[in-house]
C-alpha atoms as a PDB file:
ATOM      1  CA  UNK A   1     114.238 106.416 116.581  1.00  0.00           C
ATOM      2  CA  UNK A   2     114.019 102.934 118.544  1.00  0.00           C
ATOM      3  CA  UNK A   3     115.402 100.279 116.958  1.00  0.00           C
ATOM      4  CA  UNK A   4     112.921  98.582 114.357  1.00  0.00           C
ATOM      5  CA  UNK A   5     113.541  95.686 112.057  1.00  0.00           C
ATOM      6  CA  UNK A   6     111.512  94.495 109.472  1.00  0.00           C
ATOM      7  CA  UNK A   7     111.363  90.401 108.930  1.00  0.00           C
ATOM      8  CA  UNK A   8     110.187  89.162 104.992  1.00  0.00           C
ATOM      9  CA  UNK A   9     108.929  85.964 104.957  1.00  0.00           C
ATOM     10  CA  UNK A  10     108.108  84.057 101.673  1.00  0.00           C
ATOM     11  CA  UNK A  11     105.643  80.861 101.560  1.00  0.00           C
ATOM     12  CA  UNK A  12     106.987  79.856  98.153  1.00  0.00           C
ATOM     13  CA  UNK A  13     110.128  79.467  98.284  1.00  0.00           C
ATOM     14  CA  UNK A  14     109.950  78.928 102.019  1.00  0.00           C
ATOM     15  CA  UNK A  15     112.035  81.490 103.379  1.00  0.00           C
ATOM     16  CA  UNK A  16     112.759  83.987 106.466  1.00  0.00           C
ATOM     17  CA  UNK A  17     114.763  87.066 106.000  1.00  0.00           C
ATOM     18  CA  UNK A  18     116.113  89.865 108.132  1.00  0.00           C
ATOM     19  CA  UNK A  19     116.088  93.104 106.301  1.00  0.00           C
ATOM     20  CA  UNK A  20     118.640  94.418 108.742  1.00  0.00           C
ATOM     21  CA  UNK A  21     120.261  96.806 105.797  1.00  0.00           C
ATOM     22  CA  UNK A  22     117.125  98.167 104.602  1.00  0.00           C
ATOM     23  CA  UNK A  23     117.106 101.588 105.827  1.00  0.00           C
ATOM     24  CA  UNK A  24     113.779 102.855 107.643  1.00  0.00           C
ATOM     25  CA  UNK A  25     113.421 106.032 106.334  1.00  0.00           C
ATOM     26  CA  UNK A  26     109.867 107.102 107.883  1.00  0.00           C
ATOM     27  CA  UNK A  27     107.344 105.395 110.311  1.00  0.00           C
ATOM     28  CA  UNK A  28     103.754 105.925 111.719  1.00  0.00           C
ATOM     29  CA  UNK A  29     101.111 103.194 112.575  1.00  0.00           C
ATOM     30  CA  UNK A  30     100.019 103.161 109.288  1.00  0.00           C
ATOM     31  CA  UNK A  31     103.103 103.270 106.919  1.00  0.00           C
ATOM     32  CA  UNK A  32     107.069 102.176 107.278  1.00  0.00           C
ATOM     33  CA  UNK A  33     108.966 103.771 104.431  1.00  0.00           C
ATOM     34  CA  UNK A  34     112.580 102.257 103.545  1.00  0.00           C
ATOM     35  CA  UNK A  35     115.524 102.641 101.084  1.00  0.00           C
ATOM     36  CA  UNK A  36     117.264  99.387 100.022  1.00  0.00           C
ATOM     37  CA  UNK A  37     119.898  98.076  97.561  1.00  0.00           C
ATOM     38  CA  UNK A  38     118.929  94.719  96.022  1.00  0.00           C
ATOM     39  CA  UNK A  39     120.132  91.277  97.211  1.00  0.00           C
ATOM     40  CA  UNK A  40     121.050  90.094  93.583  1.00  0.00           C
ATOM     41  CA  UNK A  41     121.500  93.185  91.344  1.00  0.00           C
ATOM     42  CA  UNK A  42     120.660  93.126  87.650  1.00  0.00           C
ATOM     43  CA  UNK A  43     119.789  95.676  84.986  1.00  0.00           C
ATOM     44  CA  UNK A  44     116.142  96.054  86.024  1.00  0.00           C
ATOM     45  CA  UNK A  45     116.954  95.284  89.681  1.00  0.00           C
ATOM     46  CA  UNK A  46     119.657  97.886  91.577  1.00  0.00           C
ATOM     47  CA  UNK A  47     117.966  99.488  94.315  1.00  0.00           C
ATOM     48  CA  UNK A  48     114.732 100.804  96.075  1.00  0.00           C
ATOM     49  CA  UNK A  49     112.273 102.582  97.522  1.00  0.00           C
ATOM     50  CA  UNK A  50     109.269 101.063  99.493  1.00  0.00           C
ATOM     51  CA  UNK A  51     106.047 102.074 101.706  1.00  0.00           C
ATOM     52  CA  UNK A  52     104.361  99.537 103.866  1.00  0.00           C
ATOM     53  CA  UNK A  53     101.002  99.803 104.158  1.00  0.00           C
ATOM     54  CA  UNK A  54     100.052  98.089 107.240  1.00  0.00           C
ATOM     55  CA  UNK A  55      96.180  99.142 107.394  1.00  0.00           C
ATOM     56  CA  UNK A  56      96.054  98.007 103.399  1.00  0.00           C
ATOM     57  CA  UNK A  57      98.195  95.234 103.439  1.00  0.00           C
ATOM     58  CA  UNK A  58     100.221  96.064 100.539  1.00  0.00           C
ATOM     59  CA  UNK A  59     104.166  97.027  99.980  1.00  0.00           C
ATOM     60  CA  UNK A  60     104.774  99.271  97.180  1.00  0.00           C
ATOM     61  CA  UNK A  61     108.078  99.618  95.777  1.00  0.00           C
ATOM     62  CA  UNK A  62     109.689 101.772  93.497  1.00  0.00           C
ATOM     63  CA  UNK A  63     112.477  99.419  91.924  1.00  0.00           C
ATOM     64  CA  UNK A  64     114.988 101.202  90.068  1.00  0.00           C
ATOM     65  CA  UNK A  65     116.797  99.838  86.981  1.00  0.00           C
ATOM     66  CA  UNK A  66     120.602 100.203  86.248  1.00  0.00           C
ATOM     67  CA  UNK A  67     119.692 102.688  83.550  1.00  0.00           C
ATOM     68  CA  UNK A  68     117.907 105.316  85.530  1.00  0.00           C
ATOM     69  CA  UNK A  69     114.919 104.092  84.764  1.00  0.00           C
ATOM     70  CA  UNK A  70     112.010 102.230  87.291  1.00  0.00           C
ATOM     71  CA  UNK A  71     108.502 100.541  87.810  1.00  0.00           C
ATOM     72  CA  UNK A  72     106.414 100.077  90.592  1.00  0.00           C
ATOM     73  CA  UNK A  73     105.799  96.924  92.268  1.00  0.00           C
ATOM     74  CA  UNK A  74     103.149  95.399  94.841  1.00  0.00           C
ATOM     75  CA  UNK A  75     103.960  93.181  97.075  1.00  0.00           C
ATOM     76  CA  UNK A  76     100.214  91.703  98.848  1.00  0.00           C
ATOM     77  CA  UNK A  77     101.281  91.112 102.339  1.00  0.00           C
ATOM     78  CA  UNK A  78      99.574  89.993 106.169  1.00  0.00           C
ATOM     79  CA  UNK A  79     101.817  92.667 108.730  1.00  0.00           C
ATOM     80  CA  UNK A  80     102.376  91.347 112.134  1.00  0.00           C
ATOM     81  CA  UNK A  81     104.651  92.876 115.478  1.00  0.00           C
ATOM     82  CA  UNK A  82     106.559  90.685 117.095  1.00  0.00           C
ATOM     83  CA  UNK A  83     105.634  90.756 120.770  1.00  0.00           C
ATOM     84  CA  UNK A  84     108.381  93.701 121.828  1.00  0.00           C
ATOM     85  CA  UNK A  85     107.273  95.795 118.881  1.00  0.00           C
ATOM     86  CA  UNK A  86     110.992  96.050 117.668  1.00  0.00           C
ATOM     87  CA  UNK A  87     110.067  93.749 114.656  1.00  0.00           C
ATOM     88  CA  UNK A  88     107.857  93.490 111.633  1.00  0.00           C
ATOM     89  CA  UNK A  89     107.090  90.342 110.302  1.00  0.00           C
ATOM     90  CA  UNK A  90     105.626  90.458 106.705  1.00  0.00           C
ATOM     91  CA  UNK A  91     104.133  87.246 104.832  1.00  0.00           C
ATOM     92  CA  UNK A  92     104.143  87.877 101.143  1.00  0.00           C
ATOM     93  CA  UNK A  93     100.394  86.703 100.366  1.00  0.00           C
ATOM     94  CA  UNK A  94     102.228  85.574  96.986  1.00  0.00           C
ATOM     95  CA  UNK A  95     100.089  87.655  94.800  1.00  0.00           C
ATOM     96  CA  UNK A  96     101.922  90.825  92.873  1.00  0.00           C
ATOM     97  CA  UNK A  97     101.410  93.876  90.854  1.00  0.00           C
ATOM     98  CA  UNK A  98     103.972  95.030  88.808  1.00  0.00           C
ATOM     99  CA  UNK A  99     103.096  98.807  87.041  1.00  0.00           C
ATOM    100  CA  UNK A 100     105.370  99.923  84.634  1.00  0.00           C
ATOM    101  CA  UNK A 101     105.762 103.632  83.660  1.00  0.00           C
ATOM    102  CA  UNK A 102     103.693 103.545  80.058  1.00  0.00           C
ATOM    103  CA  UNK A 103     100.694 102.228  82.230  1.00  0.00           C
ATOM    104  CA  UNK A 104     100.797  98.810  81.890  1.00  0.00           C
ATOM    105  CA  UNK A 105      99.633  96.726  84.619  1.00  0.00           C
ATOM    106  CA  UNK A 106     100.626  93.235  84.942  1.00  0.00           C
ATOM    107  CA  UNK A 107      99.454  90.775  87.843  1.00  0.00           C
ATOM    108  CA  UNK A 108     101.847  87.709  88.778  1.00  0.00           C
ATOM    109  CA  UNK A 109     102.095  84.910  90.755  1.00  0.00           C
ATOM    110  CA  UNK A 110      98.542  84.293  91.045  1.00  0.00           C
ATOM    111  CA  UNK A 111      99.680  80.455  90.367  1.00  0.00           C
ATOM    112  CA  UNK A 112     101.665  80.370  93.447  1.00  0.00           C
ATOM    113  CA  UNK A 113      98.922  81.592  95.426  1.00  0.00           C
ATOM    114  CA  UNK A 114      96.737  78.665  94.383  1.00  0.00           C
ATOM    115  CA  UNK A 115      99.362  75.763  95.321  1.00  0.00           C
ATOM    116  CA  UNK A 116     100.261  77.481  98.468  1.00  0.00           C
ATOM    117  CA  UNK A 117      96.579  77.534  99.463  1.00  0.00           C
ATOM    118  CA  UNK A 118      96.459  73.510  97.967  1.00  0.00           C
ATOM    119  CA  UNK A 119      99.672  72.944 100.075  1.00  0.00           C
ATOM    120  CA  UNK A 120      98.528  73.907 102.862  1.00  0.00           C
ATOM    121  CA  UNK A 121     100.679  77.096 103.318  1.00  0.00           C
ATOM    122  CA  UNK A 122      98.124  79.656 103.858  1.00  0.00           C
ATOM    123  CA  UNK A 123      94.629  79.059 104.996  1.00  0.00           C
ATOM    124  CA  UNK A 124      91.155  80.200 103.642  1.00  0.00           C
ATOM    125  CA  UNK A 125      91.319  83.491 105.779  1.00  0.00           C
ATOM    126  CA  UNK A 126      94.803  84.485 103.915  1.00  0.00           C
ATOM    127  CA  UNK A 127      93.574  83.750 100.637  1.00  0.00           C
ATOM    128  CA  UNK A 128      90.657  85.279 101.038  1.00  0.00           C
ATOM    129  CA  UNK A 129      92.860  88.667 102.347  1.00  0.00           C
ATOM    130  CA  UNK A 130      95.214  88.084  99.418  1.00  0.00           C
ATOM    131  CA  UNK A 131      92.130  88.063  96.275  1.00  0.00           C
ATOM    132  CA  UNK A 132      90.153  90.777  98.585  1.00  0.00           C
ATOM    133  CA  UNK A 133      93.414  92.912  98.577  1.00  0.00           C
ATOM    134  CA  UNK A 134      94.454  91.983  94.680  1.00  0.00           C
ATOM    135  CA  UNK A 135      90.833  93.158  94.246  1.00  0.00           C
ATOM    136  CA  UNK A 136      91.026  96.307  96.155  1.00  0.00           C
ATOM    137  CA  UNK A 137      94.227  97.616  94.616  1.00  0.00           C
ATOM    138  CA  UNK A 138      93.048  96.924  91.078  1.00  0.00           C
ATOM    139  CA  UNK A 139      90.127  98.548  90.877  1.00  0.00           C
ATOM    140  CA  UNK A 140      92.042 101.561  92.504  1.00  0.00           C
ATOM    141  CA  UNK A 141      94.615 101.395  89.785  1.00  0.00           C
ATOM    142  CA  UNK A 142      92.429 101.029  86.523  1.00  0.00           C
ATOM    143  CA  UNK A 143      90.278 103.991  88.386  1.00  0.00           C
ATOM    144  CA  UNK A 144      92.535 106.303  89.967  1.00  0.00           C
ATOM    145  CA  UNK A 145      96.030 105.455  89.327  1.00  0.00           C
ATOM    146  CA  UNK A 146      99.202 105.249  91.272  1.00  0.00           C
ATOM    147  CA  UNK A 147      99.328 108.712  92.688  1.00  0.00           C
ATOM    148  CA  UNK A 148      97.959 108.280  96.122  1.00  0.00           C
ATOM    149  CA  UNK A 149      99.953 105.216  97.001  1.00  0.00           C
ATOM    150  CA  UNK A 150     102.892 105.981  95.261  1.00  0.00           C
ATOM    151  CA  UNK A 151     102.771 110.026  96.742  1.00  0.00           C
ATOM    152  CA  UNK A 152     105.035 108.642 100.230  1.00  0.00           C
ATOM    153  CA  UNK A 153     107.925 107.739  98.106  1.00  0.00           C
ATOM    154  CA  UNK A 154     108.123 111.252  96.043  1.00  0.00           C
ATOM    155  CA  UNK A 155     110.185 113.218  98.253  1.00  0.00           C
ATOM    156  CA  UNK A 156     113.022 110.029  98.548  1.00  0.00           C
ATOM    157  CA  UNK A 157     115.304 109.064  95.970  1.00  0.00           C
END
């Protein structure tokens, strides 16, 4: 496979990473899937699995916790190529999902979304991406589940 990178970049705090050793385990035009270890470890925090969805502009990951045990987590995100087509660039859209194994669903950082929009760090367009997404994936969640977006990750561990 060609050499691929995949660039995170966060609006709050404003920052521009390299994921040079995640590990791209799978990718189409429609979906990257990587392993990773975390940056910081801790108990609920060791390593990963995650699929890019570039058409749905969401990053699920399955985060798993010292113990053996995991949850999902959404990342809402606007996908980009750099110009040679060697490099993602993803912009968290601040906005996440967290789904934990007993069903619970929890939404966060819907507070950062509002002062980076206020700031000045994303425009109308992204915000409006960001709630449209937020509102896409929830209704999918409360109706259908996590089984078709988390399916991609199954066969990794």
């Amino acid at each position: 496979m060609d050499p691929f990178l995949i660039r995170r970049v966060r609006l709050i705090p404003q920052e521009s990473i390299l994921l040079k050793d995640d590990v791209i385990l799978y990718r189409d035009d429609e979906q990257i899937i990587t392993s990773w270890d975390a940056f910081r470890k801790r108990p609920e925090l060791v390593r990963g699995l995650s699929v890019y969805y570039l058409k749905e502009h969401l990053k699920l990951s399955k985060v798993f916790h010292e113990d053996g045990d995991f949850h999902w987590y959404f990342d809402l995100a606007d996908y980009r190529f750099e110009e040679n087509g060697t490099e993602l660039v993803m912009t968290d859209l601040l906005a996440d999902v967290v789904v934990f194994r007993d069903g619970r669903i929890r939404v966060l950082d819907l507070d950062e979304l509002a002062d980076a929009h206020e700031q000045g760090l994303i425009d109308n367009l992204l915000l409006k991406k960001s709630l449209h997404t937020l509102n896409r994936l929830l209704r999918e969640l409360y109706k259908e589940g996590i089984t078709r977006l988390s399916s991609p990750l199954e066969k990794y561990q």
